[in-house]
N, C-alpha and C. Protein backbone atom coordinates (compact mmCIF):
# COMPACT_ATOMS: atom_id res chain seq x y z
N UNK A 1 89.23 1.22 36.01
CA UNK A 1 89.39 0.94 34.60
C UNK A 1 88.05 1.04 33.87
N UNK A 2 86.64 0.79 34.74
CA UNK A 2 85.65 0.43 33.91
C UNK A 2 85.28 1.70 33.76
N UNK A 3 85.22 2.91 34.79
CA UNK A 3 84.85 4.38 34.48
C UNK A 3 85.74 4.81 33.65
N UNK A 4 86.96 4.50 33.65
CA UNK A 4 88.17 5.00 32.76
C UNK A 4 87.40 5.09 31.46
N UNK A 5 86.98 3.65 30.87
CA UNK A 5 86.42 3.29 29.51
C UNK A 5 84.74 4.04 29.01
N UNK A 6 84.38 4.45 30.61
CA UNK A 6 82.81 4.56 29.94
C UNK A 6 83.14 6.33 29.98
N UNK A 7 83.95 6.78 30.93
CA UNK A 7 84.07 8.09 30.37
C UNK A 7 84.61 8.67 28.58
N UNK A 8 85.51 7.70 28.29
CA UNK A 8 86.39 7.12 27.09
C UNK A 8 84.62 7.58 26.02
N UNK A 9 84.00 6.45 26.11
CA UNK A 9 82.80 5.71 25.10
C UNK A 9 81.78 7.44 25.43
N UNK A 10 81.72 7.98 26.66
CA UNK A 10 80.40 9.61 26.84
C UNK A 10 81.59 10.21 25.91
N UNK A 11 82.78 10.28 26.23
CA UNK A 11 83.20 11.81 25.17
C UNK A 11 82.82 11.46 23.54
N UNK A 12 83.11 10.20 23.34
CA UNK A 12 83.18 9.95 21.57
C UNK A 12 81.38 10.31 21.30
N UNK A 13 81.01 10.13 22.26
CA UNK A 13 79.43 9.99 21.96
C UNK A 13 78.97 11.38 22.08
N UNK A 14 79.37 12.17 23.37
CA UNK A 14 79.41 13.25 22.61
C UNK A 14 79.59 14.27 21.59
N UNK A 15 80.81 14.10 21.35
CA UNK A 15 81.17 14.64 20.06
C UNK A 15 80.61 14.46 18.80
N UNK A 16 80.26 12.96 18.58
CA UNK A 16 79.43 12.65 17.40
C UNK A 16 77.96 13.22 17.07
N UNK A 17 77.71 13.25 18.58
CA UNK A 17 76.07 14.05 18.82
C UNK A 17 76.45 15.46 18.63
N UNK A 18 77.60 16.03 18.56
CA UNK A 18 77.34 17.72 18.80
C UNK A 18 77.97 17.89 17.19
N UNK A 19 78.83 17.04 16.73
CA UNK A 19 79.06 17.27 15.63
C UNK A 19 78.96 16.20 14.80
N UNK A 20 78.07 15.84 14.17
CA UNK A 20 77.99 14.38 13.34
C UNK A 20 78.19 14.59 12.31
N UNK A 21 78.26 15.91 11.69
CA UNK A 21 79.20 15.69 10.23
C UNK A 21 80.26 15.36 10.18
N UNK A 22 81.15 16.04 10.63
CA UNK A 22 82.59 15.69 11.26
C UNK A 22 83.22 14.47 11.67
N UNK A 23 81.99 13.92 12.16
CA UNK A 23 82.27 12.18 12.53
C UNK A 23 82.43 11.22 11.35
N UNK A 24 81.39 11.70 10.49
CA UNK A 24 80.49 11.07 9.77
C UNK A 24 81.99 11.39 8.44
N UNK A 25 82.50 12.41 8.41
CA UNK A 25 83.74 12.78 7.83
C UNK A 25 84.76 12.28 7.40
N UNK A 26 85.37 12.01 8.96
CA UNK A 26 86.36 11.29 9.22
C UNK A 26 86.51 9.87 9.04
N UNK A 27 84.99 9.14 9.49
CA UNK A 27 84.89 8.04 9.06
C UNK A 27 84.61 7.56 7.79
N UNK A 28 84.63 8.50 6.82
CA UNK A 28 84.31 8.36 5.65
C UNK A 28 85.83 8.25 4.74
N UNK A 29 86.62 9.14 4.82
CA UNK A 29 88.33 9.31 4.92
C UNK A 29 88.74 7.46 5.24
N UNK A 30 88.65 7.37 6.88
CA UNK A 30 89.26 6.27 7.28
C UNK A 30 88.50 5.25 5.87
N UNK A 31 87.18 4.95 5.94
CA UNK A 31 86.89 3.41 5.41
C UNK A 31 87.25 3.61 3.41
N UNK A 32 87.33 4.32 3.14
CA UNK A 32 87.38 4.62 1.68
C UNK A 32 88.38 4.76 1.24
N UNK A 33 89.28 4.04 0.17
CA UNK A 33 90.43 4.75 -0.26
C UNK A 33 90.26 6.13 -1.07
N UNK A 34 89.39 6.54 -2.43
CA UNK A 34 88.85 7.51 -2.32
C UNK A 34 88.05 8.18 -1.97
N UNK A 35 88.09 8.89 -0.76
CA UNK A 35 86.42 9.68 -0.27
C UNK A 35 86.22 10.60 -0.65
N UNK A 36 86.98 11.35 -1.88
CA UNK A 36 86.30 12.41 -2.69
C UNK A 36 85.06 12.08 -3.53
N UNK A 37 85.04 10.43 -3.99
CA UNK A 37 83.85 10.32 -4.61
C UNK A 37 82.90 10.07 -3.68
N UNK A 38 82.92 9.68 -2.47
CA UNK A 38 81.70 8.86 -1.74
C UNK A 38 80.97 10.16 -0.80
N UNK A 39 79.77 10.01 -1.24
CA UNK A 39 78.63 11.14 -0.25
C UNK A 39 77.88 10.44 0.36
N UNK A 40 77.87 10.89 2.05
CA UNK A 40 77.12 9.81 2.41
C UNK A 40 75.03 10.37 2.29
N UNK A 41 74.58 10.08 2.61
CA UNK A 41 72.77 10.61 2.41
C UNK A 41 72.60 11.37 4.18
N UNK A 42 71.93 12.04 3.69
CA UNK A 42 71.58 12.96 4.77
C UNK A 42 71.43 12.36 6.18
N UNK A 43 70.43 11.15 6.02
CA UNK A 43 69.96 10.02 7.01
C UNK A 43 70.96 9.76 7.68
N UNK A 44 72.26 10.29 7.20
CA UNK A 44 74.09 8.84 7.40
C UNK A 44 74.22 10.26 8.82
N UNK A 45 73.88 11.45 8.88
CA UNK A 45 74.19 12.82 9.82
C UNK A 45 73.47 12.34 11.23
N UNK A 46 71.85 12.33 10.59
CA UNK A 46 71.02 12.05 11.58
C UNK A 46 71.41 10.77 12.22
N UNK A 47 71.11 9.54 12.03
CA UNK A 47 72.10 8.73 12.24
C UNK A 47 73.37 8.37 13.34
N UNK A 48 74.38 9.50 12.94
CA UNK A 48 75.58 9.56 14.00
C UNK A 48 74.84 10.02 14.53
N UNK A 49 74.06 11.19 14.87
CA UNK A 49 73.80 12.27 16.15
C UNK A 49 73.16 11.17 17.12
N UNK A 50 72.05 10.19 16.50
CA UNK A 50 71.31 9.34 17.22
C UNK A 50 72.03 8.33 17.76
N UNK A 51 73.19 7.60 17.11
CA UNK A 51 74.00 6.86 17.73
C UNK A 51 74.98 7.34 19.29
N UNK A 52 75.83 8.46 18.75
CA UNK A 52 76.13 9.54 19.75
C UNK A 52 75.39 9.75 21.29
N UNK A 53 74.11 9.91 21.12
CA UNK A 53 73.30 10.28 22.05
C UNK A 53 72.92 9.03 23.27
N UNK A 54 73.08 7.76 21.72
CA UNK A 54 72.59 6.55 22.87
C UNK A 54 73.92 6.31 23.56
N UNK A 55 75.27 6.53 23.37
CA UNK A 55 76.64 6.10 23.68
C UNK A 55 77.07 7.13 24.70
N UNK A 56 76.44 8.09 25.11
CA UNK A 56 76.46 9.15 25.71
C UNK A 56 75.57 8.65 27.16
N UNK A 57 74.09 8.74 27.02
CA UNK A 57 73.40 8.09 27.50
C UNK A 57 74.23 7.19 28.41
N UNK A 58 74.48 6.12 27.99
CA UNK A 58 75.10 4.35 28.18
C UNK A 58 76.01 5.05 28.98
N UNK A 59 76.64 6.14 28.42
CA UNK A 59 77.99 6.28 29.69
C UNK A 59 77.65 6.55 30.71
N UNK A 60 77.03 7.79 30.95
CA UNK A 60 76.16 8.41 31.74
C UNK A 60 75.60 7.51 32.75
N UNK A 61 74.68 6.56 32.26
CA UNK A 61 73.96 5.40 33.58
C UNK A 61 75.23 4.49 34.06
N UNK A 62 76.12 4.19 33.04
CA UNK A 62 77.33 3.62 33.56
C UNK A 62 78.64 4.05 34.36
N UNK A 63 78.11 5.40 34.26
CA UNK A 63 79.44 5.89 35.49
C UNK A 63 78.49 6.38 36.92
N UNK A 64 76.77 6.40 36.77
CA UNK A 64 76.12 6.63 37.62
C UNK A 64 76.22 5.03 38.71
N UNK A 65 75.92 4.12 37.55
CA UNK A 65 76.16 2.79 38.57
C UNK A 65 77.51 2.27 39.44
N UNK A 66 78.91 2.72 38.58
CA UNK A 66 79.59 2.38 39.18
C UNK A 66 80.12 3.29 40.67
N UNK A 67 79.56 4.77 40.40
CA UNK A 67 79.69 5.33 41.37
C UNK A 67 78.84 4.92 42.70
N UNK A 68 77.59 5.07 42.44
CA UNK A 68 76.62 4.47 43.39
C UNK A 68 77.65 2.87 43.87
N UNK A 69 77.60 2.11 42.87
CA UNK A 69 77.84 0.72 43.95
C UNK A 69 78.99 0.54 44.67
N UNK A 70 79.89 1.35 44.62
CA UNK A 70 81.42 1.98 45.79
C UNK A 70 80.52 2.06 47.11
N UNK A 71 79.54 3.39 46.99
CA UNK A 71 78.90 3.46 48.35
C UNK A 71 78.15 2.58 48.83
N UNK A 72 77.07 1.73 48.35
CA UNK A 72 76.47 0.61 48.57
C UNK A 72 77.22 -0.38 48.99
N UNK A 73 78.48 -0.47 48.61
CA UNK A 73 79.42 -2.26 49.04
C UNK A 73 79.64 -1.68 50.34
N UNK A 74 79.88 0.02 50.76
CA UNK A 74 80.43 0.75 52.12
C UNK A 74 79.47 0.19 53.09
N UNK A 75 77.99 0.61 52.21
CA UNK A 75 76.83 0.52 53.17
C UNK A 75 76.49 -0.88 54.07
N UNK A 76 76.92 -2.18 52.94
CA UNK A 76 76.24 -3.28 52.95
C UNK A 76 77.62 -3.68 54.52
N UNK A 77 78.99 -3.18 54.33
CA UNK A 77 79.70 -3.86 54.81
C UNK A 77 79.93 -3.29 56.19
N UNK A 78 78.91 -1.63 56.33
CA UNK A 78 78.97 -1.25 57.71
C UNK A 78 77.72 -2.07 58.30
N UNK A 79 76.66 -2.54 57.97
CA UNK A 79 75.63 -3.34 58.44
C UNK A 79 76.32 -4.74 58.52
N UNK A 80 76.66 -5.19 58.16
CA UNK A 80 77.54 -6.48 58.49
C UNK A 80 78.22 -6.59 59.41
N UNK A 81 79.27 -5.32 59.52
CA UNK A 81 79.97 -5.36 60.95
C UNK A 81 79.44 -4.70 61.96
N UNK A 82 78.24 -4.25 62.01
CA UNK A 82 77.18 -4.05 63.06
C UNK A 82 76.90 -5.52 63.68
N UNK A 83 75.89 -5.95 62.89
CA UNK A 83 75.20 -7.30 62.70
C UNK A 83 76.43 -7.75 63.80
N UNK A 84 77.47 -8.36 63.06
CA UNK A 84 78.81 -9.12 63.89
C UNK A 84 79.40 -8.61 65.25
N UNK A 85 78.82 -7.16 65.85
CA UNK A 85 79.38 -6.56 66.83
C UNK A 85 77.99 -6.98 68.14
N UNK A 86 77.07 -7.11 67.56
CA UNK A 86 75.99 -7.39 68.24
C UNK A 86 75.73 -9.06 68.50
């Protein structure tokens, strides 16, 4: 479930990083009843891309850790039943 979610959190983060107007778009639509008047400032582009990148990132070390610690609990629990055989 927890890789389920952090793969979930790298795609949105990607996308926002590869396209942050688009993000920046849509979320502009959703929070506004009219978003024909509202422009967001240039900064609002840069911004998503930088947010994107860190949520991308975050997934990234977070599907690296949960993978790694599967093999590590393997590791810890074949030295244990060594330890106990001896």
């Amino acid at each position: 479930m927890k890789a389920a979610l952090l793969l979930l959190v790298g795609l949105v983060g990607l996308i926002q990083t590869l396209a942050p107007r688009l993000v920046v778009r849509a979320w502009t639509k959703v929070v506004y009843r009219d978003a024909g008047d509202a422009e967001p400032r240039e900064w609002a582009h840069l911004a998503a891309r930088a947010e994107g990148a860190v949520l991308t990132l975050f997934s990234l070390v977070g599907l690296y850790r949960v993978a790694t610690a599967g093999s590590d609990a393997d590791e810890t629990a074949t030295t244990l039943d060594d330890r106990i055989e001896e």
